[in-house]
PDB file of N, CA and C in Angstrom:
ATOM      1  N   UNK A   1     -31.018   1.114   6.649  1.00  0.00           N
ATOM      2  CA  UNK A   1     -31.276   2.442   7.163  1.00  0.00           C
ATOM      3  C   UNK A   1     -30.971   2.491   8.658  1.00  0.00           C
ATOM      4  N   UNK A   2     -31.212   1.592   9.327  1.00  0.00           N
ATOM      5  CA  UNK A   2     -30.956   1.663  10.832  1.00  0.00           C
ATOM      6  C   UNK A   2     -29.692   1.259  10.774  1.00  0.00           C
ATOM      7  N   UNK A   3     -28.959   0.576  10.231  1.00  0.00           N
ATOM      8  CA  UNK A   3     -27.582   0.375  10.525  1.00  0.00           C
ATOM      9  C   UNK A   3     -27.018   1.316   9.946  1.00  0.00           C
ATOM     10  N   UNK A   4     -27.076   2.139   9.447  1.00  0.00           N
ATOM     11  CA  UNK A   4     -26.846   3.859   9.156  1.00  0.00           C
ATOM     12  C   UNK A   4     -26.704   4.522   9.900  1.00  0.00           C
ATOM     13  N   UNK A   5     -28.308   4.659  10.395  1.00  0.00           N
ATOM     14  CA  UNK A   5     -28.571   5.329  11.314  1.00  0.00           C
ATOM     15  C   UNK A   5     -27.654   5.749  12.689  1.00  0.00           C
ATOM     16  N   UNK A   6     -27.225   3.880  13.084  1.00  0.00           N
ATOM     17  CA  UNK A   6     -26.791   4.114  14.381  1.00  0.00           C
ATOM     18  C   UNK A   6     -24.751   4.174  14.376  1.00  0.00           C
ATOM     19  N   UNK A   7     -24.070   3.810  13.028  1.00  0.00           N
ATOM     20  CA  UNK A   7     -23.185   4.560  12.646  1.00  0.00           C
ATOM     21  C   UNK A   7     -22.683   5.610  12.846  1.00  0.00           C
ATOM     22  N   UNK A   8     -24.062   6.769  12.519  1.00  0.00           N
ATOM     23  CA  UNK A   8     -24.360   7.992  12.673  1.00  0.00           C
ATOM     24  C   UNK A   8     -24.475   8.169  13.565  1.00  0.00           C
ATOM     25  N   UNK A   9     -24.929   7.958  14.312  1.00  0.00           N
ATOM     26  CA  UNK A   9     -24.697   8.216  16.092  1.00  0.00           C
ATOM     27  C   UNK A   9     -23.648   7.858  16.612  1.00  0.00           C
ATOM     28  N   UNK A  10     -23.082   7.008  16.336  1.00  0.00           N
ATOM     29  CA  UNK A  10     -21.922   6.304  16.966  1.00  0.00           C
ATOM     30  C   UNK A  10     -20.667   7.372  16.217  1.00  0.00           C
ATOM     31  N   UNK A  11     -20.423   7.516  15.206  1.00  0.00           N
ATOM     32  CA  UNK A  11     -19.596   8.698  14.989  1.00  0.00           C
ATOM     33  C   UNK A  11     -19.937  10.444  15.611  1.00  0.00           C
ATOM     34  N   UNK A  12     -21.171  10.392  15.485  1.00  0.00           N
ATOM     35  CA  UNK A  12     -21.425  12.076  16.092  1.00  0.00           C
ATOM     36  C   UNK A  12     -21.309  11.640  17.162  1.00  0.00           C
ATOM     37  N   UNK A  13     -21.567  10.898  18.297  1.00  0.00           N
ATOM     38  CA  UNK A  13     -20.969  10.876  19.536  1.00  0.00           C
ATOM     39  C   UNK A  13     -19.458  11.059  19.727  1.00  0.00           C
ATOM     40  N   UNK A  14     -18.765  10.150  19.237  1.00  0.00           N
ATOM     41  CA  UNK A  14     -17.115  10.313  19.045  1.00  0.00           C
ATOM     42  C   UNK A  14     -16.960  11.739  18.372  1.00  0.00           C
ATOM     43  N   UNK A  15     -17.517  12.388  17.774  1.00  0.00           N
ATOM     44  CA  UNK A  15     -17.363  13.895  16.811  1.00  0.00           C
ATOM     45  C   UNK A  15     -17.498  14.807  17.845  1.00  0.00           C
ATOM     46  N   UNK A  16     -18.265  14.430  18.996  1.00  0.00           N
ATOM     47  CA  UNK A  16     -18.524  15.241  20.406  1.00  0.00           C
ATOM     48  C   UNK A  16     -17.438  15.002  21.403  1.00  0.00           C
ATOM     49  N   UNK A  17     -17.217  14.074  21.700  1.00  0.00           N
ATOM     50  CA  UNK A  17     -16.146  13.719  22.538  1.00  0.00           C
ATOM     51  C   UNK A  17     -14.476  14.533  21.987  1.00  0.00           C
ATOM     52  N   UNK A  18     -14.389  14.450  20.030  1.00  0.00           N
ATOM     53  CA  UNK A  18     -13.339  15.050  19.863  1.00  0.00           C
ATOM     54  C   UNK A  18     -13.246  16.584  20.076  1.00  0.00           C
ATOM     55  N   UNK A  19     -14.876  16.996  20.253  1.00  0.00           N
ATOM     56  CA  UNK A  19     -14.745  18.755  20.404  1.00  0.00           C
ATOM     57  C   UNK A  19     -14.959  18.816  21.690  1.00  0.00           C
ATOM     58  N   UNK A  20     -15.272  18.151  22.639  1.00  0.00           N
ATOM     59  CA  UNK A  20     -14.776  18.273  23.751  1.00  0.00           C
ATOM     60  C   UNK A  20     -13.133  18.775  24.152  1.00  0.00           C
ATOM     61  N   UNK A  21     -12.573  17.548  23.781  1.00  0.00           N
ATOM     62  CA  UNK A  21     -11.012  17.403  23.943  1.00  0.00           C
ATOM     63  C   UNK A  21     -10.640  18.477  23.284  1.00  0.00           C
ATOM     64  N   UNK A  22     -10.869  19.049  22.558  1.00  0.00           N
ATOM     65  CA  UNK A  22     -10.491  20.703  21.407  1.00  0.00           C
ATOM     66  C   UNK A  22     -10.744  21.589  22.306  1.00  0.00           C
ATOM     67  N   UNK A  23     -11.745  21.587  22.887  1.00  0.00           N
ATOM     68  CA  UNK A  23     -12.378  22.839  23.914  1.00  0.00           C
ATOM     69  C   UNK A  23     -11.613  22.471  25.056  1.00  0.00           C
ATOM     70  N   UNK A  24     -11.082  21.729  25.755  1.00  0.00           N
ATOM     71  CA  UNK A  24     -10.068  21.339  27.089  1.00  0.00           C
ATOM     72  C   UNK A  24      -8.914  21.693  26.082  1.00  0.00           C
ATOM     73  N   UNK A  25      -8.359  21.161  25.454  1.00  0.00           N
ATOM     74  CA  UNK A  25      -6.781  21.752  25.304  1.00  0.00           C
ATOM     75  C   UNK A  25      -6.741  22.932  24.651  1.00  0.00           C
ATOM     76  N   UNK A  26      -7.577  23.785  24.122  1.00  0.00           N
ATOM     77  CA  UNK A  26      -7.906  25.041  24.090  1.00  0.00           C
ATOM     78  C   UNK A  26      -7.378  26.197  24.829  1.00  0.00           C
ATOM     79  N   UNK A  27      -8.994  25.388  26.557  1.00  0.00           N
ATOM     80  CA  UNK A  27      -8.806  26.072  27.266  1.00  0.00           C
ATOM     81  C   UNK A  27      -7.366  25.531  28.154  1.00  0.00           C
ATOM     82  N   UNK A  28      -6.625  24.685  28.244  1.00  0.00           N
ATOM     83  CA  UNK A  28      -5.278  24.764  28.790  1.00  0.00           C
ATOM     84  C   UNK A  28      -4.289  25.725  28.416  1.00  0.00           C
ATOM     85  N   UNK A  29      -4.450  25.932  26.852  1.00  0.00           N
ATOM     86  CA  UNK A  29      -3.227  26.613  26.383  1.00  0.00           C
ATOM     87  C   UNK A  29      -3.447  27.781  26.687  1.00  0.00           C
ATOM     88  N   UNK A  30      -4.749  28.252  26.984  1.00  0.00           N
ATOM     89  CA  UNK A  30      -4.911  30.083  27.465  1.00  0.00           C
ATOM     90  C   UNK A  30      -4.446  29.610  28.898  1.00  0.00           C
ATOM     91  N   UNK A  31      -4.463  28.582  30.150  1.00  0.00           N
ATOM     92  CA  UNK A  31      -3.759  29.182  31.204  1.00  0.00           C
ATOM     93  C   UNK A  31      -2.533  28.976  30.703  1.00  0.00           C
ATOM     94  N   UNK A  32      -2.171  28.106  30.044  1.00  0.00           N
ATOM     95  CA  UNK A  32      -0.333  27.530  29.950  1.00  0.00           C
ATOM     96  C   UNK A  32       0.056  29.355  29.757  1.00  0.00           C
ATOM     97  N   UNK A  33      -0.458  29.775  28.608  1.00  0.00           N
ATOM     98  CA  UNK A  33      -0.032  31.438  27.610  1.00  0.00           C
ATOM     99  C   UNK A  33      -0.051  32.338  29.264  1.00  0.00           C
ATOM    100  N   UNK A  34      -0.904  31.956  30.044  1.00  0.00           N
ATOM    101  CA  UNK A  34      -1.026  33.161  30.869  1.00  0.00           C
ATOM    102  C   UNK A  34       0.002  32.449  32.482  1.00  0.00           C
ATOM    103  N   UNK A  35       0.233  31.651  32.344  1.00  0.00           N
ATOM    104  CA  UNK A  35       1.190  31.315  32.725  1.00  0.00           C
ATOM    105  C   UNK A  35       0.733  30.403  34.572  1.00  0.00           C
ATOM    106  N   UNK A  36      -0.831  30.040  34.289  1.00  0.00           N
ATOM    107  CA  UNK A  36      -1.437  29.169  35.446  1.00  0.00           C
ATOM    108  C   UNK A  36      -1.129  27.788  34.792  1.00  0.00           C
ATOM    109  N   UNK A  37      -0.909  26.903  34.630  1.00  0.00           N
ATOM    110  CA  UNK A  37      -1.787  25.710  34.377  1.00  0.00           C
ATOM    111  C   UNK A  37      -0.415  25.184  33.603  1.00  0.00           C
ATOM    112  N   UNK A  38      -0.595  24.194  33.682  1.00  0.00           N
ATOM    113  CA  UNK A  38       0.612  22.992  32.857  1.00  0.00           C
ATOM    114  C   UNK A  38       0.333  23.335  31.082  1.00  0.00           C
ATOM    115  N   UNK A  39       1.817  22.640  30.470  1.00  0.00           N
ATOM    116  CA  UNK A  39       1.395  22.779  29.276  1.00  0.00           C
ATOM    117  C   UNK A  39       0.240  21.949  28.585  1.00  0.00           C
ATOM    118  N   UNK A  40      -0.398  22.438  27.741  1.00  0.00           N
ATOM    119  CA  UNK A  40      -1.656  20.726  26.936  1.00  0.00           C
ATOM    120  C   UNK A  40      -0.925  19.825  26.438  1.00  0.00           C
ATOM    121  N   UNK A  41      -1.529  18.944  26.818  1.00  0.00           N
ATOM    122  CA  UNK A  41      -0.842  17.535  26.060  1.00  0.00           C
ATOM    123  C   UNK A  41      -1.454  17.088  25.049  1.00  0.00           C
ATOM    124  N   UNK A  42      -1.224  17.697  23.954  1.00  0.00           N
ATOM    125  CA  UNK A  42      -1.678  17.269  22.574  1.00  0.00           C
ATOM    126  C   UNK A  42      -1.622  18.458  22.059  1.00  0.00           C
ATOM    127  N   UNK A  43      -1.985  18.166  20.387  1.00  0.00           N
ATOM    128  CA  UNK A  43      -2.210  19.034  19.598  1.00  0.00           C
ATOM    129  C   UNK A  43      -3.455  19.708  19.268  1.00  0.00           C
ATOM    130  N   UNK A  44      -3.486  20.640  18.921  1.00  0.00           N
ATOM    131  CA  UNK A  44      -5.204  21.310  18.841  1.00  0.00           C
ATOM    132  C   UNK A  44      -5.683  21.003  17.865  1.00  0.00           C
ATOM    133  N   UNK A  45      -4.871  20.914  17.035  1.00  0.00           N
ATOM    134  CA  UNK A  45      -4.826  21.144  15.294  1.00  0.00           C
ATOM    135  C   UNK A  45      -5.280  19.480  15.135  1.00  0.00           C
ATOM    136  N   UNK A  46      -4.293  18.654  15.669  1.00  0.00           N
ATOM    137  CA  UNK A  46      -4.936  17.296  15.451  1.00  0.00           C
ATOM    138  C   UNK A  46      -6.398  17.132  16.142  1.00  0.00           C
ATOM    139  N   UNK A  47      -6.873  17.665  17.042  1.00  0.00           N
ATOM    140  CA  UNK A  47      -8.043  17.462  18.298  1.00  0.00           C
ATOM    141  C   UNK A  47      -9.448  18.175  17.138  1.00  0.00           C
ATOM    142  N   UNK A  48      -8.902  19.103  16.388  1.00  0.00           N
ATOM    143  CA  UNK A  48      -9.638  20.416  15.763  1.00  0.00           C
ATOM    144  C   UNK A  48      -9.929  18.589  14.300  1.00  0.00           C
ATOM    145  N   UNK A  49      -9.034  18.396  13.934  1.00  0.00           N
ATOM    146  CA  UNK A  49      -8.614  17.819  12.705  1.00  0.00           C
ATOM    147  C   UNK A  49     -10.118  16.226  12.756  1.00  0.00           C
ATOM    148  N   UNK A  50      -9.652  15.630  13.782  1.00  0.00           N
ATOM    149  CA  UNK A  50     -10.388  14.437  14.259  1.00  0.00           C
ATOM    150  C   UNK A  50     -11.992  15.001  14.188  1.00  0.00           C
ATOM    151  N   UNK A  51     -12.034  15.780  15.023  1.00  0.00           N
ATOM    152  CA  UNK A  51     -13.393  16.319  15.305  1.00  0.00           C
ATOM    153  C   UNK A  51     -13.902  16.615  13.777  1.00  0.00           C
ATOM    154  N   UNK A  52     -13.369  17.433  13.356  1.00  0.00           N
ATOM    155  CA  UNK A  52     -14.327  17.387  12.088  1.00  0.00           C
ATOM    156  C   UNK A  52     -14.667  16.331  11.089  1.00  0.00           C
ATOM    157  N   UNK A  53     -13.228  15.577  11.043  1.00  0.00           N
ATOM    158  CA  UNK A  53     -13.086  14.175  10.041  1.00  0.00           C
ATOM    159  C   UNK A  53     -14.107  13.387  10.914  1.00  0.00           C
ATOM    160  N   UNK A  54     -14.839  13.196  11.845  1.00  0.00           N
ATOM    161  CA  UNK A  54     -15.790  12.520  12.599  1.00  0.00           C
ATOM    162  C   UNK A  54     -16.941  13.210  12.101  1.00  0.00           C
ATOM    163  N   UNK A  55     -17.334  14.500  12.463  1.00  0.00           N
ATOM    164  CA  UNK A  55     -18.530  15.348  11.889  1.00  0.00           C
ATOM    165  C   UNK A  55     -18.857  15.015  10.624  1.00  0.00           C
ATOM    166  N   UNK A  56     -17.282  15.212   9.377  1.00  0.00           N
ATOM    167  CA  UNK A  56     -18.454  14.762   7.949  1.00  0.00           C
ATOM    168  C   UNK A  56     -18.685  13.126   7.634  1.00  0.00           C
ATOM    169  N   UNK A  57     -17.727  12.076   8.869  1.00  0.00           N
ATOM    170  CA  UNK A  57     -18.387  10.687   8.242  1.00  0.00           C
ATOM    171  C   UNK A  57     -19.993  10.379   9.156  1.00  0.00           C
ATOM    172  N   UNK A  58     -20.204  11.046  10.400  1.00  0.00           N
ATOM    173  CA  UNK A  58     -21.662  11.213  10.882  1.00  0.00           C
ATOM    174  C   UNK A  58     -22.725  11.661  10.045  1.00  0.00           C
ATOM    175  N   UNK A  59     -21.987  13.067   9.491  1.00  0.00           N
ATOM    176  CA  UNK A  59     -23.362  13.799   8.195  1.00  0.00           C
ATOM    177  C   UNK A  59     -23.609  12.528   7.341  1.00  0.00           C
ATOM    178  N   UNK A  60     -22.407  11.715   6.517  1.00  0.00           N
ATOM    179  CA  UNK A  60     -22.514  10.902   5.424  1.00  0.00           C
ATOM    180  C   UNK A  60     -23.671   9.701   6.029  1.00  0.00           C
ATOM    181  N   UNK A  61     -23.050   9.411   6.715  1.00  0.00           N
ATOM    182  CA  UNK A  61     -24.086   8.339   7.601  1.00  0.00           C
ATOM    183  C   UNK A  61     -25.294   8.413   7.716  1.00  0.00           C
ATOM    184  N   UNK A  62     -25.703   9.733   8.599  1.00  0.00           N
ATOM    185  CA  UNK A  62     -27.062  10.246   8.711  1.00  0.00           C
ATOM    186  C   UNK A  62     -28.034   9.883   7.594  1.00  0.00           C
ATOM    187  N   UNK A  63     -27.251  10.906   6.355  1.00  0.00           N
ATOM    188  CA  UNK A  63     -27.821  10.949   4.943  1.00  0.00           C
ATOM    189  C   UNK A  63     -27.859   9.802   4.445  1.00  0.00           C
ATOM    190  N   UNK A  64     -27.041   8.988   4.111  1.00  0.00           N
ATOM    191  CA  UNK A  64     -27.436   7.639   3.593  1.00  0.00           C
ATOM    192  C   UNK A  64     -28.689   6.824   4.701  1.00  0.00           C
ATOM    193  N   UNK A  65     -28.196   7.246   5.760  1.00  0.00           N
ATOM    194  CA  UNK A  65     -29.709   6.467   6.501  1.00  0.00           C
ATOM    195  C   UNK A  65     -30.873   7.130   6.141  1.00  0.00           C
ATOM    196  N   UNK A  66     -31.207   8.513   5.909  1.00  0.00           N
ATOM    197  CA  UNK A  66     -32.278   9.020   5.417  1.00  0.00           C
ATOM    198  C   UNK A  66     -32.929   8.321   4.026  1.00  0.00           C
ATOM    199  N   UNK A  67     -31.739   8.444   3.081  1.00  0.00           N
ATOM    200  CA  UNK A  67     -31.600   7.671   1.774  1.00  0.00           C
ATOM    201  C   UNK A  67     -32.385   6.420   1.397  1.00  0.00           C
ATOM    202  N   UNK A  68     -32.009   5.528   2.694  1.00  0.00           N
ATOM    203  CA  UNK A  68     -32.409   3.979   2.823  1.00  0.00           C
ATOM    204  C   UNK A  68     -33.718   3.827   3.484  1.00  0.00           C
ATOM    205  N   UNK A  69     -34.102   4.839   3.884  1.00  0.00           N
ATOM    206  CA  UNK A  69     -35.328   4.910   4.866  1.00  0.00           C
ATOM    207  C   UNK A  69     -35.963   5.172   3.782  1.00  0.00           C
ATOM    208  N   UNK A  70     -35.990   6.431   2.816  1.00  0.00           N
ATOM    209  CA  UNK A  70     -37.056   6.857   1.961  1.00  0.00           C
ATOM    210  C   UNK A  70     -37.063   5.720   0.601  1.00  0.00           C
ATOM    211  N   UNK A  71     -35.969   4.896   0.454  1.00  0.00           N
ATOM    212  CA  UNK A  71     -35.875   4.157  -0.665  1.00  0.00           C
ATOM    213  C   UNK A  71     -36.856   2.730  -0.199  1.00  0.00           C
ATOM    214  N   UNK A  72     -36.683   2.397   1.188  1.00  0.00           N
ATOM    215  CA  UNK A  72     -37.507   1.319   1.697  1.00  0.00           C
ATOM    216  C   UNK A  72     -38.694   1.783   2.092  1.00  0.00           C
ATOM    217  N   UNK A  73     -39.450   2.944   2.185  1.00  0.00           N
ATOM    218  CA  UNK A  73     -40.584   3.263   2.091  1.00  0.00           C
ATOM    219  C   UNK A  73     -41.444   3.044   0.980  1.00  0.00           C
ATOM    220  N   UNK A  74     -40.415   3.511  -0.294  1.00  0.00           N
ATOM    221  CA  UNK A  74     -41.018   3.494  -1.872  1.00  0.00           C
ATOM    222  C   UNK A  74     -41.254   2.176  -2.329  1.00  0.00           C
ATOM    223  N   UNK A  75     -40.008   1.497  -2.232  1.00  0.00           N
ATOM    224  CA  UNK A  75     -39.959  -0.428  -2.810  1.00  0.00           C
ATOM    225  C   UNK A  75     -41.175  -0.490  -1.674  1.00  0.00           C
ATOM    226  N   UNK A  76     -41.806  -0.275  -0.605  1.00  0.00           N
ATOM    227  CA  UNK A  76     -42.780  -1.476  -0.076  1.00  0.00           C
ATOM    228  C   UNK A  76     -43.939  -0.997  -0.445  1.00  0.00           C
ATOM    229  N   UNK A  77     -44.149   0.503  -0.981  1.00  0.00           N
ATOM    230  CA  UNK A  77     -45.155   1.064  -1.696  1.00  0.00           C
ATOM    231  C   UNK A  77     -45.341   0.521  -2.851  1.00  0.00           C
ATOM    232  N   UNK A  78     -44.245   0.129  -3.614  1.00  0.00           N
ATOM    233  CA  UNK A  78     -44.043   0.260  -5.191  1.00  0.00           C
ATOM    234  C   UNK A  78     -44.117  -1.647  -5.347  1.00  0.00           C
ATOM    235  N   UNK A  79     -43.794  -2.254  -4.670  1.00  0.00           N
ATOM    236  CA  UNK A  79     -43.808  -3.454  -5.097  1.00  0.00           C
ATOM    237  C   UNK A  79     -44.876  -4.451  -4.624  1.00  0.00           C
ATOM    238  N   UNK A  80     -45.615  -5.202  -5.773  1.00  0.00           N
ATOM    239  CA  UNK A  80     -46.413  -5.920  -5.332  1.00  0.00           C
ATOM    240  C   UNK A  80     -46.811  -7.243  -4.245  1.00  0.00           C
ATOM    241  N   UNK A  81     -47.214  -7.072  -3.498  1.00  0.00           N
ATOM    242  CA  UNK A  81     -47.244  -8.013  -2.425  1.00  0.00           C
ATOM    243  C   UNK A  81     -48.092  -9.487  -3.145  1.00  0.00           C
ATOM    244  N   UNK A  82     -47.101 -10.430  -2.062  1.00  0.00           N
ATOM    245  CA  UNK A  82     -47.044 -11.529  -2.956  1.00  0.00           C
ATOM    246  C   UNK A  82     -48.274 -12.395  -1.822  1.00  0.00           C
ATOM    247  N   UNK A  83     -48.726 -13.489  -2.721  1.00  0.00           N
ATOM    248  CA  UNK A  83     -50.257 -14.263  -1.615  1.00  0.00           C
ATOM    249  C   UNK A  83     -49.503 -15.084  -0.208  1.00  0.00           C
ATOM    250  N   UNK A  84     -50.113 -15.366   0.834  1.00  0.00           N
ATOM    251  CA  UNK A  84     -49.211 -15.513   2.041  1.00  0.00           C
ATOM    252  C   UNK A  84     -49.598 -17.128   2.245  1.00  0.00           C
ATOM    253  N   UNK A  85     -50.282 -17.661   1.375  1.00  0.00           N
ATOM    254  CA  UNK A  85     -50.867 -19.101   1.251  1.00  0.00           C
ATOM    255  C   UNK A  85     -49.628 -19.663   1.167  1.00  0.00           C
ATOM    256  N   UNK A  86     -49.619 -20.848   1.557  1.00  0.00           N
ATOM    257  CA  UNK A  86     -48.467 -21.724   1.291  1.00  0.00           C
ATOM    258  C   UNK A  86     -48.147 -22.546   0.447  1.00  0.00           C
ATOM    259  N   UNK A  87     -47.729 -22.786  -1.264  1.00  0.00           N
ATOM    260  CA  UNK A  87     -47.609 -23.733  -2.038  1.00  0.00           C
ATOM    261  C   UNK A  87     -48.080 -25.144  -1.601  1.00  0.00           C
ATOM    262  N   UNK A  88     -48.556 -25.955  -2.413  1.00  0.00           N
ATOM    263  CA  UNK A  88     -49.288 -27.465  -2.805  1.00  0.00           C
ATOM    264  C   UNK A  88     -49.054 -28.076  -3.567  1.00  0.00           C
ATOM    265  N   UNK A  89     -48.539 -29.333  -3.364  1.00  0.00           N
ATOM    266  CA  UNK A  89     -48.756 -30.086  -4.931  1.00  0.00           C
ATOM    267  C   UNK A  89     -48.962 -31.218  -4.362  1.00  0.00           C
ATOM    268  N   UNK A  90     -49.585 -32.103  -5.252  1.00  0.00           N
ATOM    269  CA  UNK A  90     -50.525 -33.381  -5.831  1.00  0.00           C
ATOM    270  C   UNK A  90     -49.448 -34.411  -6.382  1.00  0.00           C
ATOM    271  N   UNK A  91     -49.356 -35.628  -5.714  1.00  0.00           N
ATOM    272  CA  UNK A  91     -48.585 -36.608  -6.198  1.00  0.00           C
ATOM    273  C   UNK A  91     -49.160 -37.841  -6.345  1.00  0.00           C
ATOM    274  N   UNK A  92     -49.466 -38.208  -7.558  1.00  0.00           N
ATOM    275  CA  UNK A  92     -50.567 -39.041  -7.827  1.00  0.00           C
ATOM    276  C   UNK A  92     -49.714 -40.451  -8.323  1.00  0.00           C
ATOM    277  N   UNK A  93     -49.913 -41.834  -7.399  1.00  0.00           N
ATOM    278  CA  UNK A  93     -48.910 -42.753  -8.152  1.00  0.00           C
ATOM    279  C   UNK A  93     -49.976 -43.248  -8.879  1.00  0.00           C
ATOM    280  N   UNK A  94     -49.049 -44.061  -9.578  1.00  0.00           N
ATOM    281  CA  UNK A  94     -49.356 -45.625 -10.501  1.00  0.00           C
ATOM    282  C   UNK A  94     -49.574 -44.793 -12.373  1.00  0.00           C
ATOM    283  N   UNK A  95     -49.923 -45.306 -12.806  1.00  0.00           N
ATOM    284  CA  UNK A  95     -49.780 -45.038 -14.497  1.00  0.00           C
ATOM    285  C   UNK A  95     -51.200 -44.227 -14.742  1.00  0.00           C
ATOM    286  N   UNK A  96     -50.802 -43.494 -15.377  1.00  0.00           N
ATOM    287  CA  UNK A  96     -51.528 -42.385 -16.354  1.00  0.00           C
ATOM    288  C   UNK A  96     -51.765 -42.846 -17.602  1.00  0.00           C
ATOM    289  N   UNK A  97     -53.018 -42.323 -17.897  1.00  0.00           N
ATOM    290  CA  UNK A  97     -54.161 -43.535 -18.901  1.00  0.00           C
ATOM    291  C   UNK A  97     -53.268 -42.575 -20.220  1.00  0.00           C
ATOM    292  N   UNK A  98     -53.198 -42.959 -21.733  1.00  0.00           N
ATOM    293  CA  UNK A  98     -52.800 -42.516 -22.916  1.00  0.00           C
ATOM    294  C   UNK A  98     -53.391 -41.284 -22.628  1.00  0.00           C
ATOM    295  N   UNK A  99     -54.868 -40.963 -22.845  1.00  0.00           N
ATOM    296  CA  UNK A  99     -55.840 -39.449 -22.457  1.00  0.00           C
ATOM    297  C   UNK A  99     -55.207 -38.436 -21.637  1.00  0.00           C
ATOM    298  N   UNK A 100     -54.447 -39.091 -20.829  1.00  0.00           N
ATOM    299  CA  UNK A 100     -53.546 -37.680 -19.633  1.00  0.00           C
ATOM    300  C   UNK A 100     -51.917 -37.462 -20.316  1.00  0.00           C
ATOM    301  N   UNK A 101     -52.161 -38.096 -21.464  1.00  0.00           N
ATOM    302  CA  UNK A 101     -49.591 -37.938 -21.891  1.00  0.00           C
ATOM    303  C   UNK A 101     -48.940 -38.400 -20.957  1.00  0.00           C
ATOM    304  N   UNK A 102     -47.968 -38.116 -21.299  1.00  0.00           N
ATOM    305  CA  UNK A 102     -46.890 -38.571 -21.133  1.00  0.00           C
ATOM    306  C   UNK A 102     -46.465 -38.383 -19.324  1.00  0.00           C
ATOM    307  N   UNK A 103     -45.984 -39.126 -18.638  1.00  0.00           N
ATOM    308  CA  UNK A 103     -45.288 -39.181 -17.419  1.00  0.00           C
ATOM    309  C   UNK A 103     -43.996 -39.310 -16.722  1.00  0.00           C
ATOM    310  N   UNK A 104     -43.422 -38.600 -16.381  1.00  0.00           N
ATOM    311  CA  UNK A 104     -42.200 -39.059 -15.749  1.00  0.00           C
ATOM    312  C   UNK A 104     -42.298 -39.399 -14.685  1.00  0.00           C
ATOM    313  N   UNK A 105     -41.228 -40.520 -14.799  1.00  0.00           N
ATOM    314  CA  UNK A 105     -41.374 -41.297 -13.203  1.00  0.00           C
ATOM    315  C   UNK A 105     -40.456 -40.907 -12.427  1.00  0.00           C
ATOM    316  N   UNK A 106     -40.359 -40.472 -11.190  1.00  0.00           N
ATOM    317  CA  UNK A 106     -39.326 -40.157 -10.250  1.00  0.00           C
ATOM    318  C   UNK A 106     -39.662 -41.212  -9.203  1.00  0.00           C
ATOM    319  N   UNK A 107     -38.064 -41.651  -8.942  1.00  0.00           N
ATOM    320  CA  UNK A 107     -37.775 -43.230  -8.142  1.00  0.00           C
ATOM    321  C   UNK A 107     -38.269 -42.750  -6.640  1.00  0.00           C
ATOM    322  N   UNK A 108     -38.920 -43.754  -5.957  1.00  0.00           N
ATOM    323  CA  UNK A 108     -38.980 -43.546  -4.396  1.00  0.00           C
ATOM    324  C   UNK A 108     -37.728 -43.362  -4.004  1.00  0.00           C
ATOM    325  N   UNK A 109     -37.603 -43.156  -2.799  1.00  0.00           N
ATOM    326  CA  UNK A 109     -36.602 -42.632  -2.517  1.00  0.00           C
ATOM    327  C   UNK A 109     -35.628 -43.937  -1.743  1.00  0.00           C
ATOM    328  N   UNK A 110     -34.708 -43.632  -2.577  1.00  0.00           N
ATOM    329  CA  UNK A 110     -33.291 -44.411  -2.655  1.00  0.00           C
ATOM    330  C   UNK A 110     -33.087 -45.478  -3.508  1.00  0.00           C
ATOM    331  N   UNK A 111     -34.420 -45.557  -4.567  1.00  0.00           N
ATOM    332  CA  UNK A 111     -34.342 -46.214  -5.721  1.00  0.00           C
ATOM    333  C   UNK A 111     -33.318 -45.654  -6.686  1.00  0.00           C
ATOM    334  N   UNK A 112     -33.185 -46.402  -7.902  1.00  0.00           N
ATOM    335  CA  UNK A 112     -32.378 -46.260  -9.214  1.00  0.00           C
ATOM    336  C   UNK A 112     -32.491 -45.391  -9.402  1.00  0.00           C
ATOM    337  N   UNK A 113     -32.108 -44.562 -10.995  1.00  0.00           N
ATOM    338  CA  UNK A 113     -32.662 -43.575 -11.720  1.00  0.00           C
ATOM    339  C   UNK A 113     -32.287 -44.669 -13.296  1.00  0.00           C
ATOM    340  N   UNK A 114     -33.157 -45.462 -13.666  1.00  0.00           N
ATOM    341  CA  UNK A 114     -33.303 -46.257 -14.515  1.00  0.00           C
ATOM    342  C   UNK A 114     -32.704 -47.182 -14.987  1.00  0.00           C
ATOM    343  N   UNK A 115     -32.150 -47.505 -16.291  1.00  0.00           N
ATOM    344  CA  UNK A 115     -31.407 -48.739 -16.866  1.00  0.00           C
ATOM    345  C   UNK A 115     -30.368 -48.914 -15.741  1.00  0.00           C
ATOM    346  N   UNK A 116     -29.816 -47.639 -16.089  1.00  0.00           N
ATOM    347  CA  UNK A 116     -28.241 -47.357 -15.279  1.00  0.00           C
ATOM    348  C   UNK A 116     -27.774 -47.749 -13.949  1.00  0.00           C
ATOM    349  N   UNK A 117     -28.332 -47.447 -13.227  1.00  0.00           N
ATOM    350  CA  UNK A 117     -28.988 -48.191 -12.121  1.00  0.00           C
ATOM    351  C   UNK A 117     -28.689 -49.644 -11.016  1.00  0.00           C
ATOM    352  N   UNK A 118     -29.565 -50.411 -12.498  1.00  0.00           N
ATOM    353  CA  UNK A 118     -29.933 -51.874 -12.025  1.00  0.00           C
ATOM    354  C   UNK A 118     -28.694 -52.858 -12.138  1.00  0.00           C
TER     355      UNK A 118
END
């Protein structure tokens, strides 16, 4: 959602900057027409074109960040929180009486792994 978010900003800023540049070569071509001011250097149509193709990938952005915001609100509502204790286990050597079954032995470390092994 925040990396959405700031997408979305980062294109509607550039979506501003292109209607800027629309509104300057705009206003050039009314002095160029009236016959003050140099011709514009560029196209309007492309300046007009950018600006909006920036405006709807900002909207898309926005909205999917809204999207991800309300979807990560729900999953931390909706899903059960897990215990913050830290797992344990019990490693008990030497042989286990008939009364406790059966055992597997796992080798100290950098021993065999059985017949195969030796």
């Amino acid at each position: 959602a925040i990396a959405s978010l700031v997408v979305g900003a980062t294109l509607g800023g550039l979506a501003l900057d292109a209607l800027s540049r629309f509104q300057s070569l705009e206003a050039q071509g009314r002095l160029y027409a009236m016959g003050v001011g140099p011709a514009p250097l560029g196209a309007l149509e492309d300046a007009r074109a950018q600006g909006v193709t920036l405006a709807i990938a900002a909207d898309v952005a926005f909205a999917a960040a809204g999207t991800f915001a309300v979807v990560t609100v729900v999953l931390y509502f909706a899903t059960e929180s897990t215990s913050t204790e830290a797992s344990s286990a019990v490693v008990a050597e030497g042989e286990r009486s008939a009364e406790e079954g059966p055992r597997s032995v796992v080798p100290a470390s950098g021993e065999g792994h059985g017949e195969a092994s030796r």
